[in-house]
PDB file of N, CA and C in Angstrom:
ATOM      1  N   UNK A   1     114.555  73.590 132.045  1.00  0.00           N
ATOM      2  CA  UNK A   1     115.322  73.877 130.854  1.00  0.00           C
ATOM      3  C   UNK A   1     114.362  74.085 129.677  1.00  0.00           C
ATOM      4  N   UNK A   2     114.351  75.536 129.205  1.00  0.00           N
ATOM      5  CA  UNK A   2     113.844  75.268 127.847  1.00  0.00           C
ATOM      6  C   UNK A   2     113.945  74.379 126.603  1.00  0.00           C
ATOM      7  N   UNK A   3     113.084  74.160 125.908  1.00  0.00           N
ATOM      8  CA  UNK A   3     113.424  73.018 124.768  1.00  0.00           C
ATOM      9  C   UNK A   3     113.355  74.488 123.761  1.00  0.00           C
ATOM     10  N   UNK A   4     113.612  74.025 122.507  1.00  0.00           N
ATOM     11  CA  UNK A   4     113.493  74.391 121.229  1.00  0.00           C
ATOM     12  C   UNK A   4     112.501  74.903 120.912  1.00  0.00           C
ATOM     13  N   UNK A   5     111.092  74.336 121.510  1.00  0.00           N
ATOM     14  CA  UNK A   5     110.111  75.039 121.024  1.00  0.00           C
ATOM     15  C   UNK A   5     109.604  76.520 122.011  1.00  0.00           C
ATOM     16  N   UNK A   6     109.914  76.262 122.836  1.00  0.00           N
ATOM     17  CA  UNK A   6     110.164  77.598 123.997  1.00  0.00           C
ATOM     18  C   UNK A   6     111.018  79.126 123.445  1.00  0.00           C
ATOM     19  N   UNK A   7     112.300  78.314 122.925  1.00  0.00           N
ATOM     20  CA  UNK A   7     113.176  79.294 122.650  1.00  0.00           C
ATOM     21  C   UNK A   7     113.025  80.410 121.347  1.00  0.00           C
ATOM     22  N   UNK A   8     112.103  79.237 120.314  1.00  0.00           N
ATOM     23  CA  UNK A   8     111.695  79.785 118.995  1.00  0.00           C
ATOM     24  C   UNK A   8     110.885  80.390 119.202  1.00  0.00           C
ATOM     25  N   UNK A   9     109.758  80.053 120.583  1.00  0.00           N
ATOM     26  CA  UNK A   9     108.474  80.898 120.657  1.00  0.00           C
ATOM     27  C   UNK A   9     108.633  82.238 121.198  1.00  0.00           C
ATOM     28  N   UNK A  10     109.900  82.267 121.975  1.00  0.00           N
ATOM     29  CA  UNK A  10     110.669  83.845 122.552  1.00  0.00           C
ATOM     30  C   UNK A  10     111.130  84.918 121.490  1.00  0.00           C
ATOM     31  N   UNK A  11     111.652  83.671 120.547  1.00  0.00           N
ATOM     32  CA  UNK A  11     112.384  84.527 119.380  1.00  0.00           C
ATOM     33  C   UNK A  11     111.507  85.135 118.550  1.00  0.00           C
ATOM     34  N   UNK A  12     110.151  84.900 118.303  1.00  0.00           N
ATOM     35  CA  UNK A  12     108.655  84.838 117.390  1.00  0.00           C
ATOM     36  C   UNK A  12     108.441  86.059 118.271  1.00  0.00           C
ATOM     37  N   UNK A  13     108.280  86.013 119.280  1.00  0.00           N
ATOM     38  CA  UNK A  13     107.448  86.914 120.104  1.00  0.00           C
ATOM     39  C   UNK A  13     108.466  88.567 119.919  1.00  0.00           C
ATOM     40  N   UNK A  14     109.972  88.382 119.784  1.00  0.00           N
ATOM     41  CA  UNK A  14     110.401  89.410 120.307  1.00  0.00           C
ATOM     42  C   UNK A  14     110.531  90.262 118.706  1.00  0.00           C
ATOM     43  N   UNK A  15     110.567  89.317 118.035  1.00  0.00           N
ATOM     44  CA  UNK A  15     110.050  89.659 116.885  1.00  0.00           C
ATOM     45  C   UNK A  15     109.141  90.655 116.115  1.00  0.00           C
ATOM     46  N   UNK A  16     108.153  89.982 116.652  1.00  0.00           N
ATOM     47  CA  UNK A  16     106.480  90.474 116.667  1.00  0.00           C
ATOM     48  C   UNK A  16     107.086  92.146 117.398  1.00  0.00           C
ATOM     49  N   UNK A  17     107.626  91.937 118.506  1.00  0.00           N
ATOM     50  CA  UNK A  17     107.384  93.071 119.581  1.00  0.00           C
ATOM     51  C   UNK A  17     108.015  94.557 118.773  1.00  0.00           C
ATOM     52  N   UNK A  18     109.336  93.755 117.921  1.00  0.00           N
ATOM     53  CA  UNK A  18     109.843  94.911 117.281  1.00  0.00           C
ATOM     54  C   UNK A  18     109.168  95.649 116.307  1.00  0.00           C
ATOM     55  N   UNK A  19     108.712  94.741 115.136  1.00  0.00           N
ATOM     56  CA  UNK A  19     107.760  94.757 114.226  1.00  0.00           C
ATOM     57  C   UNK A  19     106.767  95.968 114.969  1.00  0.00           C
ATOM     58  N   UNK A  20     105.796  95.722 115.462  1.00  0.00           N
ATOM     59  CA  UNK A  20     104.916  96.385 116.044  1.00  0.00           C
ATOM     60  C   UNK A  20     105.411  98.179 116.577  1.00  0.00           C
ATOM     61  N   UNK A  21     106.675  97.940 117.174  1.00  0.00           N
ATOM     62  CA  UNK A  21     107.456  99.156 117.873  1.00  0.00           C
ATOM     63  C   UNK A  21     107.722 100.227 116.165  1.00  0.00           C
ATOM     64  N   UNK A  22     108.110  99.260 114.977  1.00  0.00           N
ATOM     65  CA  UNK A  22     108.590  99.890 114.200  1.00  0.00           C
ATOM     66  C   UNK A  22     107.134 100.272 113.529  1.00  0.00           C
ATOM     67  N   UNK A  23     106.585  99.742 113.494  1.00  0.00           N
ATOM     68  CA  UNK A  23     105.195 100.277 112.784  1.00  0.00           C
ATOM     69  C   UNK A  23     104.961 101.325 113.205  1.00  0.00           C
ATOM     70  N   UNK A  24     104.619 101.972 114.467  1.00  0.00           N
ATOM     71  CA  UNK A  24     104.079 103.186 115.084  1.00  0.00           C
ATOM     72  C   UNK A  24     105.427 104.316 114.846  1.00  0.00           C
ATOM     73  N   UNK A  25     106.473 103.736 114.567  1.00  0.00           N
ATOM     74  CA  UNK A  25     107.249 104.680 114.072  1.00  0.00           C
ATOM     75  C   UNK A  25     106.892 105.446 112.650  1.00  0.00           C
ATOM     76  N   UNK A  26     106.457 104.919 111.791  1.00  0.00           N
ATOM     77  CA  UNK A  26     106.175 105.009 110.514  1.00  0.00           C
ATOM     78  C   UNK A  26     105.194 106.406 110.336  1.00  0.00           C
ATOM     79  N   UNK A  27     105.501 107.334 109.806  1.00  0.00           N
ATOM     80  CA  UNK A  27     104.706 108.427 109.135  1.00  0.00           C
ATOM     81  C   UNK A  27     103.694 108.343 108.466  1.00  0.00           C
ATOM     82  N   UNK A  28     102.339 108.572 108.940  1.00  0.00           N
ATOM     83  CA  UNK A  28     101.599 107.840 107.753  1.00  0.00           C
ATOM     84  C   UNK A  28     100.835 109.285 107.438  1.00  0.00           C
ATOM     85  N   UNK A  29     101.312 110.534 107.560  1.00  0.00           N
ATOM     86  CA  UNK A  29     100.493 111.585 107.011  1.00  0.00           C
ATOM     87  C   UNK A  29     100.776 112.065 105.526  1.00  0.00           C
ATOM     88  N   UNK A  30     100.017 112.860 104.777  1.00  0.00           N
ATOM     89  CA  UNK A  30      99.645 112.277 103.099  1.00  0.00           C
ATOM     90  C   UNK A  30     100.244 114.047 103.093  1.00  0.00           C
ATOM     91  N   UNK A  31     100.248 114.074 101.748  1.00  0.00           N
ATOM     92  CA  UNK A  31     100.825 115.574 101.024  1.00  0.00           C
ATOM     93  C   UNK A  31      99.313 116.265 100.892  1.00  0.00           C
ATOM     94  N   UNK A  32      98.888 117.175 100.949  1.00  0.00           N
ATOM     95  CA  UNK A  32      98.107 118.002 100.363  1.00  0.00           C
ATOM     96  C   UNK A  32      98.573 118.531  98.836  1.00  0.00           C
ATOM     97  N   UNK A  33      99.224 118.074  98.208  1.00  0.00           N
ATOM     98  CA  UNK A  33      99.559 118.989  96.498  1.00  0.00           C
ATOM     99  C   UNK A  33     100.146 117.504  96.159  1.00  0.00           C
ATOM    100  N   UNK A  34     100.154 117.325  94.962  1.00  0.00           N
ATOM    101  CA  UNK A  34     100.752 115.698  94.385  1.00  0.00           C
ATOM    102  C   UNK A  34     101.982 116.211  94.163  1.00  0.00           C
ATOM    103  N   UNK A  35     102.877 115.445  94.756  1.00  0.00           N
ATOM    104  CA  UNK A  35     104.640 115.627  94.668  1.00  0.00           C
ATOM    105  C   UNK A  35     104.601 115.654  92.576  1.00  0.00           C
ATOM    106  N   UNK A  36     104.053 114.738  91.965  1.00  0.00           N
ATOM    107  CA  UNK A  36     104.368 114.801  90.827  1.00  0.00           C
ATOM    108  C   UNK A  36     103.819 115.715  90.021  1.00  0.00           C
ATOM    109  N   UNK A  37     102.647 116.548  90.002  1.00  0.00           N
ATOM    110  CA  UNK A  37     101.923 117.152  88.989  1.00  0.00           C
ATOM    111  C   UNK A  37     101.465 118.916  89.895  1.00  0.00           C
ATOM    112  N   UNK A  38     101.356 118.509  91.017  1.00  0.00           N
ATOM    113  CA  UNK A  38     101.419 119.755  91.655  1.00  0.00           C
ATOM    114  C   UNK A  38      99.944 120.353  92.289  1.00  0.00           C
ATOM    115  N   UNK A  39      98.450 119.286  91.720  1.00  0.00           N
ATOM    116  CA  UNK A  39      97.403 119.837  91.688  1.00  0.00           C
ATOM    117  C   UNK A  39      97.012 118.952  93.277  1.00  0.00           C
ATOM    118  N   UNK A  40      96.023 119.742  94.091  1.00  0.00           N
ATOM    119  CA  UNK A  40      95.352 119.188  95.063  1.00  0.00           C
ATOM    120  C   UNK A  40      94.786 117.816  95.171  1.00  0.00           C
ATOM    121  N   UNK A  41      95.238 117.288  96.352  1.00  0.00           N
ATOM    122  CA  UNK A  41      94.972 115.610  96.440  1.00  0.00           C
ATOM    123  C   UNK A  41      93.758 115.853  97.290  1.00  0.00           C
ATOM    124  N   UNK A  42      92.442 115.749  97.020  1.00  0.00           N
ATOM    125  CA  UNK A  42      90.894 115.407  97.815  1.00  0.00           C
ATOM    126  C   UNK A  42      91.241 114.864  99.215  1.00  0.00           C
ATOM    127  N   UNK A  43      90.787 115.382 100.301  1.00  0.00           N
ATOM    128  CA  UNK A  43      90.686 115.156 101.679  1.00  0.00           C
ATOM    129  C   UNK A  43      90.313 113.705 101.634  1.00  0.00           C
ATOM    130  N   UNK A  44      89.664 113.332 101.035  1.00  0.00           N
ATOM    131  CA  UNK A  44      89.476 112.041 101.354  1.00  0.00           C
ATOM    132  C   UNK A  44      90.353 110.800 100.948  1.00  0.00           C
ATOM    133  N   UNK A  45      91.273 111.655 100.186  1.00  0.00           N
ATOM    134  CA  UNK A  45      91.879 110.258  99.343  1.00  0.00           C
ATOM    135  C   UNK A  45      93.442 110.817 100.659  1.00  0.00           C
ATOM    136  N   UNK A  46      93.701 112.229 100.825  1.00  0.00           N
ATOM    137  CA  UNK A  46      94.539 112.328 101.876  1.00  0.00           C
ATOM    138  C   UNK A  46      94.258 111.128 103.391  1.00  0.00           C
ATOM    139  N   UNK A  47      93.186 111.142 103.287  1.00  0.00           N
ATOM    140  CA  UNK A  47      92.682 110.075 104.849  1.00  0.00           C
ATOM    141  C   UNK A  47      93.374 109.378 104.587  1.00  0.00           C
ATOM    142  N   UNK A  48      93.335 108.170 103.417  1.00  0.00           N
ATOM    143  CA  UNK A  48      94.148 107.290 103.449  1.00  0.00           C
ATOM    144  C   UNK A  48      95.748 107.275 104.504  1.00  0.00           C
ATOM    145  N   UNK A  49      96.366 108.078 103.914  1.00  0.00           N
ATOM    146  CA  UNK A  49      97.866 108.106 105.046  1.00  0.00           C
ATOM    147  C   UNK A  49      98.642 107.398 103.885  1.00  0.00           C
ATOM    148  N   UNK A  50      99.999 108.490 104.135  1.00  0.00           N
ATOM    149  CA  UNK A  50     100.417 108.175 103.116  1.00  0.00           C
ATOM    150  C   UNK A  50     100.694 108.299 101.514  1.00  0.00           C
ATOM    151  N   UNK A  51      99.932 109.141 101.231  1.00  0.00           N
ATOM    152  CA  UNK A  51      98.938 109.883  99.688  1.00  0.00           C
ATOM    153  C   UNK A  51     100.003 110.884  99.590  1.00  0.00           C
ATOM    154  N   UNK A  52     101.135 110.591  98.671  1.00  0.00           N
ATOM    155  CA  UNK A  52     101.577 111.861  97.845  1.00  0.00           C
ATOM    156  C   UNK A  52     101.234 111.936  96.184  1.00  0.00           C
ATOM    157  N   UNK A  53     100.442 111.065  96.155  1.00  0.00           N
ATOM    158  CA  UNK A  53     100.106 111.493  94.812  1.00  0.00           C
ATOM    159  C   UNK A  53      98.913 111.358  94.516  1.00  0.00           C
ATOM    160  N   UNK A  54      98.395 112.770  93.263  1.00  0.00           N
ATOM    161  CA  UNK A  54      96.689 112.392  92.831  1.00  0.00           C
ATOM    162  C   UNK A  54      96.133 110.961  92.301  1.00  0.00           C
ATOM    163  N   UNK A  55      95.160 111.071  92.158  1.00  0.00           N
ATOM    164  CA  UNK A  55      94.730 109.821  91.988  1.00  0.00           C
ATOM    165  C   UNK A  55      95.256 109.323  90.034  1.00  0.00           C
ATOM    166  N   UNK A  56      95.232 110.618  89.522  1.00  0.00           N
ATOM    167  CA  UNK A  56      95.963 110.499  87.849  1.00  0.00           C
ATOM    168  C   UNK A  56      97.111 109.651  87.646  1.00  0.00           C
ATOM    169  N   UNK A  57      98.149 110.506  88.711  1.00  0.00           N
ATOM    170  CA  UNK A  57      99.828 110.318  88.704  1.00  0.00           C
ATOM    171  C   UNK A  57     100.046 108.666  89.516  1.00  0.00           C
ATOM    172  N   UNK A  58      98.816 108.460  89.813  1.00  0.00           N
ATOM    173  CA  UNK A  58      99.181 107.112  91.214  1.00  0.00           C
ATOM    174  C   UNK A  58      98.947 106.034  89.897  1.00  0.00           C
ATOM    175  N   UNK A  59      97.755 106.367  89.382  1.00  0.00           N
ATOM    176  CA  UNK A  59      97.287 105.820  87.994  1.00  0.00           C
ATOM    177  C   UNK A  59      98.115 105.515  87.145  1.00  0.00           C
ATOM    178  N   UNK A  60      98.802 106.454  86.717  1.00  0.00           N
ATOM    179  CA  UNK A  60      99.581 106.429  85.472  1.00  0.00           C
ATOM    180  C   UNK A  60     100.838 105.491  86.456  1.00  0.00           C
ATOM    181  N   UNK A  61     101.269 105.864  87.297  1.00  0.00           N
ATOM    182  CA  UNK A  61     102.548 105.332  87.912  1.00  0.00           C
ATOM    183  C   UNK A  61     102.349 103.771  87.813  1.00  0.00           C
ATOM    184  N   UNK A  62     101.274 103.485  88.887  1.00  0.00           N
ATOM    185  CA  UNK A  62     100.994 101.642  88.300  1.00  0.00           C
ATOM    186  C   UNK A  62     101.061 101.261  87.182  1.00  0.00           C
ATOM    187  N   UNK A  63     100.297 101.823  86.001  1.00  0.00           N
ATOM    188  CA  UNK A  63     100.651 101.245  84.873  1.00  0.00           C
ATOM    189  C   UNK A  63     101.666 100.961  84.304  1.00  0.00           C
ATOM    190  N   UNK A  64     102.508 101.764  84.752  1.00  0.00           N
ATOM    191  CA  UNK A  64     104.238 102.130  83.976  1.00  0.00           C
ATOM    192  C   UNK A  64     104.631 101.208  84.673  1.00  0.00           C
ATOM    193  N   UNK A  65     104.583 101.060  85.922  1.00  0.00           N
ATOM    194  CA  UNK A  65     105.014  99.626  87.068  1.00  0.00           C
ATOM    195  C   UNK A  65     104.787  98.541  86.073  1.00  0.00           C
ATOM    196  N   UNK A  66     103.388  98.239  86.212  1.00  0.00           N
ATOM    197  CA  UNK A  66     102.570  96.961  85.521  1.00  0.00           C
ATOM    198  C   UNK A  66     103.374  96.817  83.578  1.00  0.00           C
ATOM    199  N   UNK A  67     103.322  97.797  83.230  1.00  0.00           N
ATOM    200  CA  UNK A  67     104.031  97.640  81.638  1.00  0.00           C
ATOM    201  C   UNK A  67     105.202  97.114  81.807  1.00  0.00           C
ATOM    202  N   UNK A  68     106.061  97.589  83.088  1.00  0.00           N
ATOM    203  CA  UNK A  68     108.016  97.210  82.756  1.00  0.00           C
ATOM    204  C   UNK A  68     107.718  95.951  84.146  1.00  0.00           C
ATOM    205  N   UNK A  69     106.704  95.300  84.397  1.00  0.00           N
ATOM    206  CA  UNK A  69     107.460  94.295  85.175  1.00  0.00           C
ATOM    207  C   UNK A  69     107.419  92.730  84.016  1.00  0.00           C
ATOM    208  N   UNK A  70     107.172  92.787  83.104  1.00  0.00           N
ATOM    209  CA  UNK A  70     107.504  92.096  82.341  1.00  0.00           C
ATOM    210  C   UNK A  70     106.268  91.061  81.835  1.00  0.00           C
TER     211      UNK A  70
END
């Protein structure tokens, strides 16, 4: 008979298993043109994964984040 700590360690695991399944689902290819301003995003900052915006607009965007979170 399983105990409790068996059952939680199944539940942890199947967990993990989904987690992992959903990750590789995830899109991680970048824009070539910045969705916001329109100018070319550098191959290298595209590597990253993920990159729709220049490094200006990503800039300015955090700050505006960082100003209104209080």
């Amino acid at each position: 008979m399983a105990d409790f700590a068996d059952i939680a360690a199944d539940i942890a695991q199947t967990d993990l298993d989904h987690a992992l399944q959903n990750a590789k689902l995830v899109e991680f290819t970048s824009y070539f043109d910045c969705e916001e301003c329109g100018t070319e995003i550098p191959e290298q900052r595209r590597r990253l994964g993920s990159v729709t915006l220049c490094i200006g607009c990503q800039t300015a965007l955090e700050a505006k984040q960082k100003h209104f979170r209080g």
